[in-house]
Structures are given as C-alpha cells and as structure tokens.
C-alpha atoms as a PDB file:
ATOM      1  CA  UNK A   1      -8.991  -2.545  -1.408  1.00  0.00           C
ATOM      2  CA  UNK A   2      -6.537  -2.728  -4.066  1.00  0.00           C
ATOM      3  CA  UNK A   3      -3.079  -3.966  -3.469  1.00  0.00           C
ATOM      4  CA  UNK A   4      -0.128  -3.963  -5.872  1.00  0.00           C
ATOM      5  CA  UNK A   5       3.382  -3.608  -6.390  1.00  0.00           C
ATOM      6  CA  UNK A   6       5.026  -0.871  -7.492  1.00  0.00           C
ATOM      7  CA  UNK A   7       8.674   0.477  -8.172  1.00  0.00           C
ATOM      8  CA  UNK A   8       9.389   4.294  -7.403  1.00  0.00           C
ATOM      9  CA  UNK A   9      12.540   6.245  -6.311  1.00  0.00           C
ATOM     10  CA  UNK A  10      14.723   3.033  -6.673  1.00  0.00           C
ATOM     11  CA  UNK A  11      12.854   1.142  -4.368  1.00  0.00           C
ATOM     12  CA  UNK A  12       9.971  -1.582  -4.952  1.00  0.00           C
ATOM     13  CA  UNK A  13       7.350  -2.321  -2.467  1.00  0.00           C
ATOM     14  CA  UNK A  14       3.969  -4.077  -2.164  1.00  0.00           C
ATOM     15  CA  UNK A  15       1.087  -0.898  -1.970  1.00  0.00           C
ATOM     16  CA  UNK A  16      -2.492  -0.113  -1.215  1.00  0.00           C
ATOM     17  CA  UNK A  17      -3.736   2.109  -4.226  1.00  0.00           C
ATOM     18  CA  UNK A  18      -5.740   5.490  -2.737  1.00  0.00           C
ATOM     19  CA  UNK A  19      -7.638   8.308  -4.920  1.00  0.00           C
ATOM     20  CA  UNK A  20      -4.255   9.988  -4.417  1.00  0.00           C
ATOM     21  CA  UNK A  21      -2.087   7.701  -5.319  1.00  0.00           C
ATOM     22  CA  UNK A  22      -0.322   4.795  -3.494  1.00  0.00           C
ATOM     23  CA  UNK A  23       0.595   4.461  -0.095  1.00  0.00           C
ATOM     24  CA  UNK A  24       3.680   1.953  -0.208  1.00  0.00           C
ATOM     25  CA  UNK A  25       4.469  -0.507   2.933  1.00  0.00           C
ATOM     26  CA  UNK A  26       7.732   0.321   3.124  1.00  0.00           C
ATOM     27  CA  UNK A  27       7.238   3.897   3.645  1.00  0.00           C
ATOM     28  CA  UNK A  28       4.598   3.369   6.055  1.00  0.00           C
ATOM     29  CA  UNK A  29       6.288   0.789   7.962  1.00  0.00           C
ATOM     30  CA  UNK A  30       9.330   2.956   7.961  1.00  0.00           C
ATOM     31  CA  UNK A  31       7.554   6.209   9.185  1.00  0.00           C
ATOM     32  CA  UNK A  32       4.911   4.659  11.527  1.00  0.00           C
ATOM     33  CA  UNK A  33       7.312   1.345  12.785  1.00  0.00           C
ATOM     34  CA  UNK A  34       4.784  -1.149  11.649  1.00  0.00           C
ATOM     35  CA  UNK A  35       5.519  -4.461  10.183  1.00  0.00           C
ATOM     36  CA  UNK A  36       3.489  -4.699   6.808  1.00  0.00           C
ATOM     37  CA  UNK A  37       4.778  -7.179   4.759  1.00  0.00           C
ATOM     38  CA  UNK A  38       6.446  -5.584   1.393  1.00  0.00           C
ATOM     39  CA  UNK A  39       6.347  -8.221  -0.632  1.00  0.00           C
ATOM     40  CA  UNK A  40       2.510  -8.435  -2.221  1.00  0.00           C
ATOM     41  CA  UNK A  41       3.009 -12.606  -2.012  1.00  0.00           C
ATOM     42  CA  UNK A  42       3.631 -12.403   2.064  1.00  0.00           C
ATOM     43  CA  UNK A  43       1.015  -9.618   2.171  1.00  0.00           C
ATOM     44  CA  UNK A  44      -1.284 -12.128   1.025  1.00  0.00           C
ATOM     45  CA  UNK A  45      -1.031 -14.954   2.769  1.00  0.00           C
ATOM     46  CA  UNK A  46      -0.912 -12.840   6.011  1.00  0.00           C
ATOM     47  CA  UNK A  47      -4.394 -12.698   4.788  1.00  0.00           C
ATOM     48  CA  UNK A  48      -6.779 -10.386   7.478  1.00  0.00           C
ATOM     49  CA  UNK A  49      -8.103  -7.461   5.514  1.00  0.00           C
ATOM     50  CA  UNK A  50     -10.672  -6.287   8.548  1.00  0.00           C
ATOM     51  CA  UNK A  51      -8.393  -3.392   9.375  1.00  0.00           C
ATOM     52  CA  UNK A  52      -8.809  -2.034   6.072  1.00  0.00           C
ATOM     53  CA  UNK A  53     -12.820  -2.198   6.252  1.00  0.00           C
ATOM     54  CA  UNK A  54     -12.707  -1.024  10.018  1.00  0.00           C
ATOM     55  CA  UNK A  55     -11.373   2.779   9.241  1.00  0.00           C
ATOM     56  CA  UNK A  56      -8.182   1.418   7.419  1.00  0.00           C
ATOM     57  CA  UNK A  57      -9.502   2.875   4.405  1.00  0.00           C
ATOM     58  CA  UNK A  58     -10.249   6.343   5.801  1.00  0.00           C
ATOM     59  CA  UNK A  59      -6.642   6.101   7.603  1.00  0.00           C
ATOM     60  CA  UNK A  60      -4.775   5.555   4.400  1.00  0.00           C
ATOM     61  CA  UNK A  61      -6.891   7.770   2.242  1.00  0.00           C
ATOM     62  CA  UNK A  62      -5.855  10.691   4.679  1.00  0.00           C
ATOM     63  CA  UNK A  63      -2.241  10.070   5.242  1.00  0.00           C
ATOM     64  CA  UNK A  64      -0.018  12.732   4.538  1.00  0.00           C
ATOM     65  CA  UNK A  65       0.965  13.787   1.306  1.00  0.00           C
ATOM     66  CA  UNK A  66       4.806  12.895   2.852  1.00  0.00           C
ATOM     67  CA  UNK A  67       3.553   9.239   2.989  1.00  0.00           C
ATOM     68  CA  UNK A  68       2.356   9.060  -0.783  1.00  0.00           C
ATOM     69  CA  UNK A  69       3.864   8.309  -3.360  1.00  0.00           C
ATOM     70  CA  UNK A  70       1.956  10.049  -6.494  1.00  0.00           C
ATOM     71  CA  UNK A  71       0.495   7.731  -9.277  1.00  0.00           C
ATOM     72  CA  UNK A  72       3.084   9.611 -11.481  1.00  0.00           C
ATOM     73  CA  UNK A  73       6.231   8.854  -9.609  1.00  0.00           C
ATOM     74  CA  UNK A  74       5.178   5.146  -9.745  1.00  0.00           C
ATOM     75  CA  UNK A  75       5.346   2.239 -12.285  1.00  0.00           C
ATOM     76  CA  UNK A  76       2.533  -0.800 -11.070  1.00  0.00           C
ATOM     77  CA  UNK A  77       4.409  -4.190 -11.565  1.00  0.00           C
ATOM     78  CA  UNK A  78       3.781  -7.993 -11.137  1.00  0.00           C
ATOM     79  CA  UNK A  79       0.176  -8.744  -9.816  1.00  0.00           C
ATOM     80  CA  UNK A  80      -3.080  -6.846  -8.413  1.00  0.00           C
ATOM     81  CA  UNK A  81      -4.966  -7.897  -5.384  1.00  0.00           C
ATOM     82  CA  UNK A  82      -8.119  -6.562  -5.264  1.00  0.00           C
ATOM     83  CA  UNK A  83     -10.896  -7.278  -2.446  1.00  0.00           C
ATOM     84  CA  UNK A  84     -14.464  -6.289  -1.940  1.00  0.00           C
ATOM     85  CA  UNK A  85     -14.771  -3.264  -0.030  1.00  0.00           C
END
C-alpha cells in the first residue's frame, strides 16, 4: 500500500494511491461516513494496515470513478508511506 498526500480541487488530504489514481480520505470519509485520518502523520501512527491486506485493496481499487480523484487532477506533496503488500 502506498499512502501520500496530495492537493486537488483546493483541498489537501492524506491518500491511498490505486492503478487509477488516488482515492483521498476525505472524499471517502465524506461519502462513506468513515473516520480515516486526513492527515498522512495521524494516518500513521493510527498504524493497523490489516484492512488493507484483508480485501481493502480490492475495495479501493474498485471504488467508483465518483470517489477518485485521477492522477492528473492531483499534485503528490510532503511524504510517501509505502508498506509491503
């Protein structure tokens, strides 16, 4: 899983980077009233990546197009997280 953040439409938000793009937290928490944290630093430290190998990946890969924001809408800033699939 790779995590960054990015800034797009205004807005800037911690992200998981998909084939299609990004999928950014704030979006998703917005449209599916989770509580990711935003910021890549609290993101973090929450630390538990399971979801992500436990169908997380498939989940995000397949969101709808309404839920991604497209690798040329987006500029990457600050740090990269990256974990071992």
């Amino acid at each position: 899983m790779k995590l960054v953040t990015i800034e797009y439409r205004g807005r800037r938000s911690a992200a998981v980077v998909i084939a299609r793009g990004y999928v950014a937290l704030d979006i998703l928490n917005e449209e599916k009233r989770s509580d990711w944290p935003t910021d890549m630093k609290k993101l973090v430290e929450s630390g538990d990546a399971s979801w992500y190998r436990a169908g997380g990946k498939t989940i995000l890969e397949n969101m709808s197009r309404a839920l991604i924001v497209a690798p040329d809408e987006a500029r990457e800033t600050g740090e990269t997280y990256e974990t071992a699939d």
